[in-house]
Protein backbone atom coordinates (compact mmCIF):
# COMPACT_ATOMS: atom_id res chain seq x y z
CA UNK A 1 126.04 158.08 90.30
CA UNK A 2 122.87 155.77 90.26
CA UNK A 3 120.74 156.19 93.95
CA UNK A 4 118.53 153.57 94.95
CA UNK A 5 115.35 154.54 96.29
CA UNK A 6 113.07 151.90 98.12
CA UNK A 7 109.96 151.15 96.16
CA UNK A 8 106.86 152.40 97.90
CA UNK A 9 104.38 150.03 99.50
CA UNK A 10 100.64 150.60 98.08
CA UNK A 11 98.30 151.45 101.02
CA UNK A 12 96.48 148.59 101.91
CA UNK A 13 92.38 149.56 101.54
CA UNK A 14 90.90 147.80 104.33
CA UNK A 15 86.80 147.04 104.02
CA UNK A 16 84.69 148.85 106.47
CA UNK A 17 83.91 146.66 109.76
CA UNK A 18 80.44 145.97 109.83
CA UNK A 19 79.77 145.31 113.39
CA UNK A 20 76.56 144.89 115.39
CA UNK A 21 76.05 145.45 118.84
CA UNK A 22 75.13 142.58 121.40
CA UNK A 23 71.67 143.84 121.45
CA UNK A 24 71.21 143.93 117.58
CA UNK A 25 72.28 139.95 117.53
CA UNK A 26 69.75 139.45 120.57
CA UNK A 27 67.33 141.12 118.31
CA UNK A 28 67.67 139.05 115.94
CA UNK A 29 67.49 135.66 117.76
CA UNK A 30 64.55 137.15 119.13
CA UNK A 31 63.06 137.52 116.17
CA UNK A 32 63.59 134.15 114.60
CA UNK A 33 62.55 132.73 117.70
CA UNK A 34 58.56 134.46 117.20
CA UNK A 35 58.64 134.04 113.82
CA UNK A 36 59.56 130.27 113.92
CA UNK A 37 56.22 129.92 116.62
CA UNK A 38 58.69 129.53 119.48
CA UNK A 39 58.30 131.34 122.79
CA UNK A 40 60.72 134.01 123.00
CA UNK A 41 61.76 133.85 126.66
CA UNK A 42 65.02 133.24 129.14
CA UNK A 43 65.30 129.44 128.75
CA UNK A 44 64.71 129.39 124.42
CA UNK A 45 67.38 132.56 124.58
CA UNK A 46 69.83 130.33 127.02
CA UNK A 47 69.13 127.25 124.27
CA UNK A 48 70.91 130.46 121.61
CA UNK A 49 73.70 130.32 123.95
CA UNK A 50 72.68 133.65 125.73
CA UNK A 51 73.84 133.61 129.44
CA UNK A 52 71.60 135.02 132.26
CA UNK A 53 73.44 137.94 133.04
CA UNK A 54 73.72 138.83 129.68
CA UNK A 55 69.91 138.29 129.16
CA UNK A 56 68.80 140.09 132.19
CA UNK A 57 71.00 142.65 130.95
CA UNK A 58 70.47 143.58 127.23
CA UNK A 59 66.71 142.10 126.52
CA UNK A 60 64.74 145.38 127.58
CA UNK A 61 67.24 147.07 124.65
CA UNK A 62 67.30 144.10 122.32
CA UNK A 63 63.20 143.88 122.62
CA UNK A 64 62.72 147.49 121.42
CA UNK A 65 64.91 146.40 118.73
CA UNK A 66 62.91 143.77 117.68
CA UNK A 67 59.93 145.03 117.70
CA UNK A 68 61.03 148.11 115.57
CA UNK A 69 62.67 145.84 113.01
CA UNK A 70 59.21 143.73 112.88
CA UNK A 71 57.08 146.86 111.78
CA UNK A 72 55.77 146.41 108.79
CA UNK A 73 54.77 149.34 106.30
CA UNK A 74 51.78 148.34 104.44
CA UNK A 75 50.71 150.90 101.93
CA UNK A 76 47.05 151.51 101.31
């Protein structure tokens, strides 16, 4: 007697998320901003398409950020 058996499905690998928090993409507009020679404050971060809330919110966080990825290491 022949048995049928169903054929298995390969396991689909899926990539690793790379996701960045709200504060990490404020960060970052926040650091393009300075380093374009554009004032980093509420009105050039609304301009980004920040809202207020949001602003008032994560920019204490997303300025420690910045700053710490702006350190540069010089070596003597």
């Amino acid at each position: 007697m022949i048995r049928f058996e169903p054929i298995p499905q390969p396991k689909l690998c899926m990539p690793p998320r790379i996701v960045r928090s709200l504060e990490e993409r404020m960060a970052d507009d926040m650091r393009e901003l300075h380093f374009s020679d554009r004032p980093v404050n509420e009105e050039t971060l609304i301009e980004r398409g920040w809202t207020k809330p949001t602003i008032k919110r994560l920019a204490p966080t997303a300025t420690e950020i910045a700053r710490r990825k702006s350190i540069r290491q010089v070596s003597a």
